[in-house]
C-alpha atoms as a PDB file:
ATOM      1  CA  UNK A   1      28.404 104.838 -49.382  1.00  0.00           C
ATOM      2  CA  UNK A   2      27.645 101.608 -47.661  1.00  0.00           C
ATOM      3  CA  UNK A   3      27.900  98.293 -50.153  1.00  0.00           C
ATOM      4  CA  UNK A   4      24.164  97.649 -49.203  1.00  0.00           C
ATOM      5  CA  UNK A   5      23.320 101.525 -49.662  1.00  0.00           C
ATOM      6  CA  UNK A   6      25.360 100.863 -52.982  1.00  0.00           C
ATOM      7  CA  UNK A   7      24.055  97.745 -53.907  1.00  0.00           C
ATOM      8  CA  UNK A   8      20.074  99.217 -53.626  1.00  0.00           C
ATOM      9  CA  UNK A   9      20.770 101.997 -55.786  1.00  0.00           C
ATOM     10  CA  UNK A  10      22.646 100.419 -58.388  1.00  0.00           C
ATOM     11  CA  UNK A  11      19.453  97.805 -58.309  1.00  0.00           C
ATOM     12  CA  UNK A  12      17.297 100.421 -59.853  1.00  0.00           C
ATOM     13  CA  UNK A  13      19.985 101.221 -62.193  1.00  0.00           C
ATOM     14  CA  UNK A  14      19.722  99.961 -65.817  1.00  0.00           C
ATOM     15  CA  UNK A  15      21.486  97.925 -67.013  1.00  0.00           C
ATOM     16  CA  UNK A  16      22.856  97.500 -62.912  1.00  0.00           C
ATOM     17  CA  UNK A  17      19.546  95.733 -62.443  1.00  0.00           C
ATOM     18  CA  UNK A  18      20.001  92.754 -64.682  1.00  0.00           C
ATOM     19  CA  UNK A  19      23.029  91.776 -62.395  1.00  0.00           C
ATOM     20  CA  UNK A  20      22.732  89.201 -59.401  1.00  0.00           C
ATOM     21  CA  UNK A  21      23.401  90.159 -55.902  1.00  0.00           C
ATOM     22  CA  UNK A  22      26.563  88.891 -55.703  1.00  0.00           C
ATOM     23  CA  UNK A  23      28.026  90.624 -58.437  1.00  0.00           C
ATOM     24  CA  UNK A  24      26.757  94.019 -57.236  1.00  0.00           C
ATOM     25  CA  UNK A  25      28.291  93.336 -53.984  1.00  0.00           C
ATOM     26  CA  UNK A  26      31.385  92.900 -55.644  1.00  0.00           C
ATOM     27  CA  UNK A  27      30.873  95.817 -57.380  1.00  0.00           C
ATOM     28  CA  UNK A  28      29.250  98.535 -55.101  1.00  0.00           C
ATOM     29  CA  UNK A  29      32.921  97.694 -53.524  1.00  0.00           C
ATOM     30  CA  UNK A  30      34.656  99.560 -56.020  1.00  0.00           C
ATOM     31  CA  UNK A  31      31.856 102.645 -56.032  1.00  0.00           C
ATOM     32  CA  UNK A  32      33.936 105.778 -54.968  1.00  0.00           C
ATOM     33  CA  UNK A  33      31.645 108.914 -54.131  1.00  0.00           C
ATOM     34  CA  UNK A  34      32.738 112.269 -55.090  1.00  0.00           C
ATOM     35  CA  UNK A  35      31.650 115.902 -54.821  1.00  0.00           C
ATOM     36  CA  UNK A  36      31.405 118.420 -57.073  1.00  0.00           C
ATOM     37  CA  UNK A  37      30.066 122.097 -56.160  1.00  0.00           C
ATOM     38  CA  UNK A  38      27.274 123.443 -58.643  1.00  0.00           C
ATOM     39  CA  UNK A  39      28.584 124.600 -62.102  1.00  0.00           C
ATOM     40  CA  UNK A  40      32.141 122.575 -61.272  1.00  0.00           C
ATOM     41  CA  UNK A  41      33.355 120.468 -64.453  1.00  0.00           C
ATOM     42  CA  UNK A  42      33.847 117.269 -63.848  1.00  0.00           C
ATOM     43  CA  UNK A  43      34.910 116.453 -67.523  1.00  0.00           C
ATOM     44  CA  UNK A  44      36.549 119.398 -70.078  1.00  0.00           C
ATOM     45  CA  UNK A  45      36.814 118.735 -73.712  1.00  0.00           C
ATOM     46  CA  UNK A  46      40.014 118.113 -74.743  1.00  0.00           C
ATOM     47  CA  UNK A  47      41.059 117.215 -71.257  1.00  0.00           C
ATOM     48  CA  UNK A  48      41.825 113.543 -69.703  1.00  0.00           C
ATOM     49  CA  UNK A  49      39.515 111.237 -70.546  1.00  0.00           C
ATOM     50  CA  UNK A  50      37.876 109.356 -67.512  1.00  0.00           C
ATOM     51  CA  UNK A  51      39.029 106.292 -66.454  1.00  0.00           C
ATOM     52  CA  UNK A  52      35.418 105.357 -64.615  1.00  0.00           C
ATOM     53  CA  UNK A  53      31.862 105.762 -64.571  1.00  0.00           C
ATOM     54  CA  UNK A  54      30.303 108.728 -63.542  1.00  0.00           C
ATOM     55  CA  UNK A  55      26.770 108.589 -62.171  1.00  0.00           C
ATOM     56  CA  UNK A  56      25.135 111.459 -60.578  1.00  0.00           C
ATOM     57  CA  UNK A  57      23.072 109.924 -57.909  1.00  0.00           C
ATOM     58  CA  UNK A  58      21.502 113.801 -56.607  1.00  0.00           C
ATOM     59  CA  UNK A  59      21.718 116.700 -58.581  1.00  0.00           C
ATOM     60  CA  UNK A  60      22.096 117.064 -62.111  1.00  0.00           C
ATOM     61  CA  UNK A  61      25.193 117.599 -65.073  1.00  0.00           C
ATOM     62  CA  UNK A  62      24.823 119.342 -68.045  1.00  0.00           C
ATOM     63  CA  UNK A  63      26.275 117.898 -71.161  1.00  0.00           C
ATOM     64  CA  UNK A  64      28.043 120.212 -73.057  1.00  0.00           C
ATOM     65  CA  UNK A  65      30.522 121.167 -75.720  1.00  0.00           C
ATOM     66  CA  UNK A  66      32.739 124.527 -77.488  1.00  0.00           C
ATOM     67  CA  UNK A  67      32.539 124.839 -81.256  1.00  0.00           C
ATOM     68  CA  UNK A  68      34.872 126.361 -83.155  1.00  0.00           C
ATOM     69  CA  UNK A  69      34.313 129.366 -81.995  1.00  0.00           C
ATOM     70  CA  UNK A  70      34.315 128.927 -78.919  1.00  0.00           C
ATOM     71  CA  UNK A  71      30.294 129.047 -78.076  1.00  0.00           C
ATOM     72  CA  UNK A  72      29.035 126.331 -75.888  1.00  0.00           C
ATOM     73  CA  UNK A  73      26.557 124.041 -77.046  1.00  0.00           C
ATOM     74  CA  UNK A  74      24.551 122.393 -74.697  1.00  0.00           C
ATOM     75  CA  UNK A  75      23.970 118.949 -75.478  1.00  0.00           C
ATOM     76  CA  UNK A  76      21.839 117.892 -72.564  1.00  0.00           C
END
């Protein structure tokens, strides 16, 4: 992603929005884009926990988690 392309839609990203230009320059210079086929999990529980922020700019995630018995439980 280009650091403009980055910096405009982080801009309409709360709570992006509240920062200056400069510091979202700064920032959309760290933004790393990654791909993820549909259905591919891009967190497990129990797994590593992330060491970023995930936003899904297209597309959508569903939030979900096992119980006990191993059922999944959508969260969102």
């Amino acid at each position: 992603m280009l650091t403009l392309e980055a910096v405009t839609f982080l801009q309409g990203i709360p709570p992006f929005q509240l920062l200056d230009d400069a510091t979202l320059t700064a920032l959309a210079g760290t933004i790393s884009i990654e791909y993820y086929p549909k259905g591919f999990p891009i967190l497990t529980q129990g797994g590593p926990a992330s060491d970023s922020l995930q936003i899904v700019r297209t597309g959508s995630a569903k939030v979900s988690m096992r119980s006990s018995e191993r059922e999944e439980i959508v969260i969102d």
